[in-house]
Protein backbone atom coordinates (compact mmCIF):
# COMPACT_ATOMS: atom_id res chain seq x y z
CA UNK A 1 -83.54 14.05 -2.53
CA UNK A 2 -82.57 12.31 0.76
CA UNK A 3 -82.26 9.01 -1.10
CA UNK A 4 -79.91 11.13 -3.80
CA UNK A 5 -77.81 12.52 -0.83
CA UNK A 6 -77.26 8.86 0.83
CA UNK A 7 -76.05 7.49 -2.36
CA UNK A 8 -73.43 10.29 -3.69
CA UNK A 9 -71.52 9.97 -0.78
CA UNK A 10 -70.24 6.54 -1.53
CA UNK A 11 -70.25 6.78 -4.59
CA UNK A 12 -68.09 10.35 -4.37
CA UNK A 13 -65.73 8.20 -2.32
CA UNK A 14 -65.30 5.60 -4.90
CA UNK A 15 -64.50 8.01 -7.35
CA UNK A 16 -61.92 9.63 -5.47
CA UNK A 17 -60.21 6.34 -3.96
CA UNK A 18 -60.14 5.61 -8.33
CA UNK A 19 -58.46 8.72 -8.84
CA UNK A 20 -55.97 8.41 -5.72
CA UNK A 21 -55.16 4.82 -7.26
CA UNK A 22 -54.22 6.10 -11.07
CA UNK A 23 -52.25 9.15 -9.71
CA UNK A 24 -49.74 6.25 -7.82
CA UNK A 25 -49.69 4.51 -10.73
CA UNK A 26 -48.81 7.49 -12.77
CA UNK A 27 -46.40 8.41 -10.12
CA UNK A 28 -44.38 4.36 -10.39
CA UNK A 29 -44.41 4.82 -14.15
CA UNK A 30 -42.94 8.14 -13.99
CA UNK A 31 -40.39 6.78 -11.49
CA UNK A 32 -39.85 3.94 -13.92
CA UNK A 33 -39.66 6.15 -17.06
CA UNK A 34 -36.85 8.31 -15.32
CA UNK A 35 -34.98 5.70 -14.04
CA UNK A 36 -34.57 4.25 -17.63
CA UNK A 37 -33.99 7.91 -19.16
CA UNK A 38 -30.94 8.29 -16.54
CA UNK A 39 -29.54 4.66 -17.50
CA UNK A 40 -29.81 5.74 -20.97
CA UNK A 41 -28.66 8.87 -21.12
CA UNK A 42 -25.38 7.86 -18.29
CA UNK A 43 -24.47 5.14 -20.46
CA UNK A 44 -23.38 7.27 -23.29
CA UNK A 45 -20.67 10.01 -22.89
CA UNK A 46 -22.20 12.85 -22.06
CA UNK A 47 -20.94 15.78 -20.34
CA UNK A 48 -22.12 17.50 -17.34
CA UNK A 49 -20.37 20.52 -16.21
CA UNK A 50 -21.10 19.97 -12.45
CA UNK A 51 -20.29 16.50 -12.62
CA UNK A 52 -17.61 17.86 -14.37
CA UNK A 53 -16.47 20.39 -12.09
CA UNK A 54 -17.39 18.08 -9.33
CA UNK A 55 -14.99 15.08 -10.69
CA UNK A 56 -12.30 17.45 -10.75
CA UNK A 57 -12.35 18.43 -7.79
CA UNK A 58 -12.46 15.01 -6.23
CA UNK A 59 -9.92 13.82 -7.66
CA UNK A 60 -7.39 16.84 -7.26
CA UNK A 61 -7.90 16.18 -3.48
CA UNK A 62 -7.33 12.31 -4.19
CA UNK A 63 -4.33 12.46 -6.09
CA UNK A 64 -2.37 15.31 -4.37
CA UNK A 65 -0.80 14.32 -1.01
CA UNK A 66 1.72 16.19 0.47
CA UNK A 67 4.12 12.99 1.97
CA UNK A 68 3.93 13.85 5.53
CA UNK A 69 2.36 11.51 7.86
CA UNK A 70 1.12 14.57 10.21
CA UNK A 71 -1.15 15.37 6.50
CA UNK A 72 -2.16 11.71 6.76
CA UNK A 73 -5.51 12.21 8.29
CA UNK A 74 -6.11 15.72 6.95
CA UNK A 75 -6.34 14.00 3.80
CA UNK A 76 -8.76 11.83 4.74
CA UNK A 77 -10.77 14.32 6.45
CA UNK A 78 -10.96 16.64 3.24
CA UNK A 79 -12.06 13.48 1.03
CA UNK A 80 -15.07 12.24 3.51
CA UNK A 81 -17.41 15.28 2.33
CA UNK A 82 -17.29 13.46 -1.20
CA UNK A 83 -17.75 9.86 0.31
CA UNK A 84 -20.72 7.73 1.11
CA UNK A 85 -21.35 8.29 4.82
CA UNK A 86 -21.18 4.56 5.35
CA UNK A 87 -18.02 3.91 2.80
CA UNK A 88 -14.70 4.14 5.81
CA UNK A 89 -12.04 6.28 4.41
CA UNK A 90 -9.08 4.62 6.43
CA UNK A 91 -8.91 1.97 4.24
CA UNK A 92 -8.20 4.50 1.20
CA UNK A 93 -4.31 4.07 2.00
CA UNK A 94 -1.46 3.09 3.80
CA UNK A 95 0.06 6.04 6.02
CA UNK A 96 3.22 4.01 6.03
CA UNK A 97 3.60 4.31 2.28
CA UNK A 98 2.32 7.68 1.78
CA UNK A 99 4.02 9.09 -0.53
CA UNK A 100 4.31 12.76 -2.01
CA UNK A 101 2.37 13.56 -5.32
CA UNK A 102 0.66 15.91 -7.12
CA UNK A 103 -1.72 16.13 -9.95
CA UNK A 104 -0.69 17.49 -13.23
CA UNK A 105 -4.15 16.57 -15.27
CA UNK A 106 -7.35 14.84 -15.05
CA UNK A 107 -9.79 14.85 -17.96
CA UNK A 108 -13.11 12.92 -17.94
CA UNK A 109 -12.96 10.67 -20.91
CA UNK A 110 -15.97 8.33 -19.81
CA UNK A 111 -19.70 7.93 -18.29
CA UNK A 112 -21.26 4.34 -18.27
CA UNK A 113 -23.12 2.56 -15.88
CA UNK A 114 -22.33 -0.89 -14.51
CA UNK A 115 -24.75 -2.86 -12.20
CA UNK A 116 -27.13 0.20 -11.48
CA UNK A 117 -24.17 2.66 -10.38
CA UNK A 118 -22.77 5.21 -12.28
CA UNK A 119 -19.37 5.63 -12.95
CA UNK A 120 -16.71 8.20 -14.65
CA UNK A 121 -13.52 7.53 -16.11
CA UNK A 122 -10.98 10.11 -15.75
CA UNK A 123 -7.37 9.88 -17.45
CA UNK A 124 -5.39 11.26 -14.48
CA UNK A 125 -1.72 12.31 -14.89
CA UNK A 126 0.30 12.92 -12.13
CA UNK A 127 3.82 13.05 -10.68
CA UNK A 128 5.03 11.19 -7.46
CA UNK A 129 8.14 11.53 -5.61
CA UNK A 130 10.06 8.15 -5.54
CA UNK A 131 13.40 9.49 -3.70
CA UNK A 132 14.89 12.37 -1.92
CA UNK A 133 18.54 12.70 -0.37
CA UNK A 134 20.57 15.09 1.25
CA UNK A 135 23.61 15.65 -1.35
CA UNK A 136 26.92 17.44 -0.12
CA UNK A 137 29.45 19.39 -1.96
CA UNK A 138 32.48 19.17 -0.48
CA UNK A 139 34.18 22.11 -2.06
CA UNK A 140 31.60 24.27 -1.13
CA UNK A 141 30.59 23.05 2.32
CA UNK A 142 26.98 23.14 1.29
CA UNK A 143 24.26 20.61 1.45
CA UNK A 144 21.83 20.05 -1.56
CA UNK A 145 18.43 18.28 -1.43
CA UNK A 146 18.64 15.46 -4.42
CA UNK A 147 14.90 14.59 -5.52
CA UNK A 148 13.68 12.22 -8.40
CA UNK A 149 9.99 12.05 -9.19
CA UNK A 150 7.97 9.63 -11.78
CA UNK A 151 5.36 10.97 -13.98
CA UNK A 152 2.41 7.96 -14.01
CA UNK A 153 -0.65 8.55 -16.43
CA UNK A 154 -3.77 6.07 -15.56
CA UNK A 155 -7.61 5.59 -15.73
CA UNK A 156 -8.99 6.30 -12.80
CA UNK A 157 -13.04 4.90 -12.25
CA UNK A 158 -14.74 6.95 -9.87
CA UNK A 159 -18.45 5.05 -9.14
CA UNK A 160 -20.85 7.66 -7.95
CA UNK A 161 -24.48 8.67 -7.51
CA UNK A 162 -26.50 12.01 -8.77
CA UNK A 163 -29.77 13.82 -7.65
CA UNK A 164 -30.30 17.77 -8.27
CA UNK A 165 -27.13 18.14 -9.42
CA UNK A 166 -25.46 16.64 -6.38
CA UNK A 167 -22.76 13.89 -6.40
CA UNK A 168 -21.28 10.93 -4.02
CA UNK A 169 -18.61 8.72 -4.35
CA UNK A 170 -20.12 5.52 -3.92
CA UNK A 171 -17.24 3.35 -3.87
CA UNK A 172 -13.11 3.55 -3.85
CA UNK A 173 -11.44 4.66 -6.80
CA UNK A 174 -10.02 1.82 -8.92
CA UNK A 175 -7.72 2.19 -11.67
CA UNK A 176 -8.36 -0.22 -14.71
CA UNK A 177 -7.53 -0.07 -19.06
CA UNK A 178 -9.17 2.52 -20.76
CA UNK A 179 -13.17 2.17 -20.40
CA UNK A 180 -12.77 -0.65 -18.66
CA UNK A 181 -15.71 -3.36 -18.57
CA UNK A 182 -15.16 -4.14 -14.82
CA UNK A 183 -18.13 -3.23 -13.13
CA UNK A 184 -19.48 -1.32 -9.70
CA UNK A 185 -22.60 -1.47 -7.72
CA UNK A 186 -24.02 1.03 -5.46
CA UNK A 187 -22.95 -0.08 -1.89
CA UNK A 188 -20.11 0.96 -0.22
CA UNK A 189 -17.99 -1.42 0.89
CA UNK A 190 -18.68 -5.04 0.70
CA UNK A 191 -21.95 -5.76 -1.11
CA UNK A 192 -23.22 -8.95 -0.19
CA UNK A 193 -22.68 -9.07 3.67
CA UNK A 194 -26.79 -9.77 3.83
CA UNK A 195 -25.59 -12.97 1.93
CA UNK A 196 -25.77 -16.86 3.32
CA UNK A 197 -23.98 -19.84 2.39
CA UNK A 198 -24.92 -23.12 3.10
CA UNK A 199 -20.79 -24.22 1.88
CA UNK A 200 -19.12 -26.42 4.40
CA UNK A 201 -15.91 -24.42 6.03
CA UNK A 202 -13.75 -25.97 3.81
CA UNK A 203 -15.84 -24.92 0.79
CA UNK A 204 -15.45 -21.48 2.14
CA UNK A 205 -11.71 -21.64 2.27
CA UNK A 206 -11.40 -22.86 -1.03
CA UNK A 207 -12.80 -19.65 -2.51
CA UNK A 208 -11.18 -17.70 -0.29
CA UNK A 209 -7.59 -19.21 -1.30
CA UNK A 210 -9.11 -19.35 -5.16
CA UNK A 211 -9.82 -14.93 -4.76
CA UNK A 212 -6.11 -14.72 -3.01
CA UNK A 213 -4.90 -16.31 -6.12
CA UNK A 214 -6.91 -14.87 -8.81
CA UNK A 215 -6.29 -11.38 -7.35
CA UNK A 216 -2.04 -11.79 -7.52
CA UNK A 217 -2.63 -12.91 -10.99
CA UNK A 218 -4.84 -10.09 -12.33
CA UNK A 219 -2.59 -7.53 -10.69
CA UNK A 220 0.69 -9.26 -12.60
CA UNK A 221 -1.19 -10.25 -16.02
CA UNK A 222 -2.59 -8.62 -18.80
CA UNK A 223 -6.07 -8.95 -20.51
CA UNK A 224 -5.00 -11.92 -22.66
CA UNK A 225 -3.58 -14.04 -20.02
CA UNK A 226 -6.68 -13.80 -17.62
CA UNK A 227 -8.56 -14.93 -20.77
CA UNK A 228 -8.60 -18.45 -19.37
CA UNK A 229 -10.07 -17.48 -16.28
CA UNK A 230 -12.66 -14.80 -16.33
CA UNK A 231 -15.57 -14.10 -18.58
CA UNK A 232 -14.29 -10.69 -19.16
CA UNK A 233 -10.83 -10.65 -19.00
CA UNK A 234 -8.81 -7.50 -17.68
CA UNK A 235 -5.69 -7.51 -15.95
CA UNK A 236 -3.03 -4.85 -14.48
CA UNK A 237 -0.14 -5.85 -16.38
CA UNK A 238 2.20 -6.10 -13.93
CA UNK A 239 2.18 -2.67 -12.40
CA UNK A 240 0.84 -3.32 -9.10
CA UNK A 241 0.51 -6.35 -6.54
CA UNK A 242 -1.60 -6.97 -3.63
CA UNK A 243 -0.72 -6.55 -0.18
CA UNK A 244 -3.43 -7.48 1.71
CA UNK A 245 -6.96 -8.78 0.95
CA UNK A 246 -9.76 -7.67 4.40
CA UNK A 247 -13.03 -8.28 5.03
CA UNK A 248 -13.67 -11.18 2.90
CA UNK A 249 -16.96 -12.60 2.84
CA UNK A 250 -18.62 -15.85 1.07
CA UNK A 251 -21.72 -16.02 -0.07
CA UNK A 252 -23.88 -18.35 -2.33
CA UNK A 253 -24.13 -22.16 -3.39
CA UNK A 254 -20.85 -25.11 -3.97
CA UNK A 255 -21.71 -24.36 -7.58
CA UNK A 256 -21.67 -20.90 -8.30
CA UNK A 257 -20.16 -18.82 -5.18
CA UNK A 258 -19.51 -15.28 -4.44
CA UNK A 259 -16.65 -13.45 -2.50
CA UNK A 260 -16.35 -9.91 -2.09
CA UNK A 261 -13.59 -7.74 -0.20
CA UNK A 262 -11.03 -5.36 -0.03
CA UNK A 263 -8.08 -5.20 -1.67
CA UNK A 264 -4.59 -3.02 -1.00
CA UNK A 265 -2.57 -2.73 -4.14
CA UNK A 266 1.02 -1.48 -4.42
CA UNK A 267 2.50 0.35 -7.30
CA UNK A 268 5.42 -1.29 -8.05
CA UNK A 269 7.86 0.95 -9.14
CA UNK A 270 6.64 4.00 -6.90
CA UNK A 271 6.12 2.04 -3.63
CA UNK A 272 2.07 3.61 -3.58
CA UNK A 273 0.01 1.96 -1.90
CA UNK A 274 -4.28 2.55 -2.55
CA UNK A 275 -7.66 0.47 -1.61
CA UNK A 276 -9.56 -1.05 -3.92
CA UNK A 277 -12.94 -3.18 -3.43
CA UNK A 278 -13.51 -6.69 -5.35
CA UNK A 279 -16.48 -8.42 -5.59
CA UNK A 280 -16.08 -12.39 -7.82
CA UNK A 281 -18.74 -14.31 -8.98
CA UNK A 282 -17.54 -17.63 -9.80
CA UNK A 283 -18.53 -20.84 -11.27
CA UNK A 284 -17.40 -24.22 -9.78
CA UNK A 285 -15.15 -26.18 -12.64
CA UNK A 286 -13.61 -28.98 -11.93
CA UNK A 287 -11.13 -28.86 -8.85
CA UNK A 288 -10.93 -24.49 -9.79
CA UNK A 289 -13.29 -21.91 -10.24
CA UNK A 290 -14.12 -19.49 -13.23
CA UNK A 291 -14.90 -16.04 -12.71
CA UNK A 292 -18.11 -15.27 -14.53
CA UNK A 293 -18.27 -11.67 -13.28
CA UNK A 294 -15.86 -9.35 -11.33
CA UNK A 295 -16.51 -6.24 -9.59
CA UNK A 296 -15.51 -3.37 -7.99
């Protein structure tokens, strides 16, 4: 009986360290069973009514801005809630060309998922002040306030993240053709700061002038013309132009580097000014570079 006592106790163990190792493994393929269930089920247009409600939301507080530079920062502050703690909300815009505008519609015409991240299309319309002056009537002594506004429709990508029916803006806003192929990852901000290069400073400024120029020409082409260039080819057709490219950073090999950034692009014809992210992965060709992938 002793001799049956001695023995079950290892062997009791054995059985339970088995049982301890199958429930983890049950536990990664469940993880990995979900995690292709929410790919497949994101990448098809389905709607949510709390991502729903949540998108609207969001963007209402985006879009609508009231002009004044004293609203500047209470702008910001009411967008950080929806924000990735880590993604800086200064950068969204320009307080020098804030501008006054107001939503008239947003509908959500899109869920796909790019690089791992989510993202939803929304086909925002909107109106935006481009002018206001101080008229006077001379018969009648009195002064009138002249206004003219522009009505702009566009697709606006929000890339976000979900758990319990709770939502983050991953990334800025960008604004792209409808269902755009351009994709997102999950980090805010620049993704591939964790990145070396063994390029030679030169090599570095190469791709840096290469992104300056490829960025100018896919904010003043369309699709067709950036068809020479990029695998993908998408391009803002002439509405906007960049202002200023920050944070760049190179990463990778001579032969197939990587620059990501941040953008700010003006609307032309309203004077707008919002933040977008890039991220290029090119291939050396010749004396140029080919964009095999571009981000946001």
């Amino acid at each position: 009986m002793i001799g049956l006592l001695v023995i079950s106790g290892p062997i009791a163990f054995i059985s339970v360290k088995s049982v301890s190792h199958q429930n983890k493994t049950l536990k990664v393929q469940l993880k990995q069973f979900e995690t292709k269930l929410d790919k497949a089920q994101t990448g098809s247009l389905a709607y949510n009514p709390a991502l729903g409600g949540y998108m609207q939301n969001f963007v209402r507080t985006y879009i609508n801005q009231s002009g004044n530079v004293q609203d500047f920062t209470k702008w910001k502050d009411a967008l950080k809630p929806y924000f990735a703690k880590d993604l800086d909300t200064n950068k969204l815009a320009d307080s020098d060309n804030w501008k006054e505008q107001h939503l008239i519609s947003a509908y959500l015409v899109a869920l796909y998922v790019e690089n791992n991240t989510k993202i939803a299309q929304l086909k925002v319309e909107y109106k935006i002040k481009t002018k206001e002056e101080e008229v006077k009537h001379n018969k009648k002594h009195k002064h009138e306030l002249k206004q003219e506004w522009k009505t702009k429709t566009v697709y606006l990508n929000v890339p976000y993240q979900a758990k319990d029916n709770q939502f983050t803006v991953v990334a800025y806003p960008f604004v792209s053709n409808a269902r755009s192929n351009v994709g997102h990852i999950s980090e805010a901000l620049v993704r591939n700061t964790k990145q070396d290069t063994d390029m030679s400073t030169n090599e570095v400024d190469d791709v840096t002038k290469f992104a300056t120029k490829f960025l100018n020409k896919y904010t003043s082409s369309t699709a067709k013309e950036m068809s020479f260039i990029m695998n993908e080819p998408a391009g803002l057709n002439g509405e906007y132009t960049v202002t200023s490219i920050d944070d760049p950073h190179v990463s990778g090999t001579k032969e197939k580097p990587r620059i990501s950034g941040t953008m700010m692009l003006k609307q032309k014809d309203t004077g707008t000014v919002h933040s977008e992210q890039f991220d290029l992965k090119l291939k050396k060709q010749d004396n140029t570079y080919f964009v095999s992938e571009f981000g946001h």
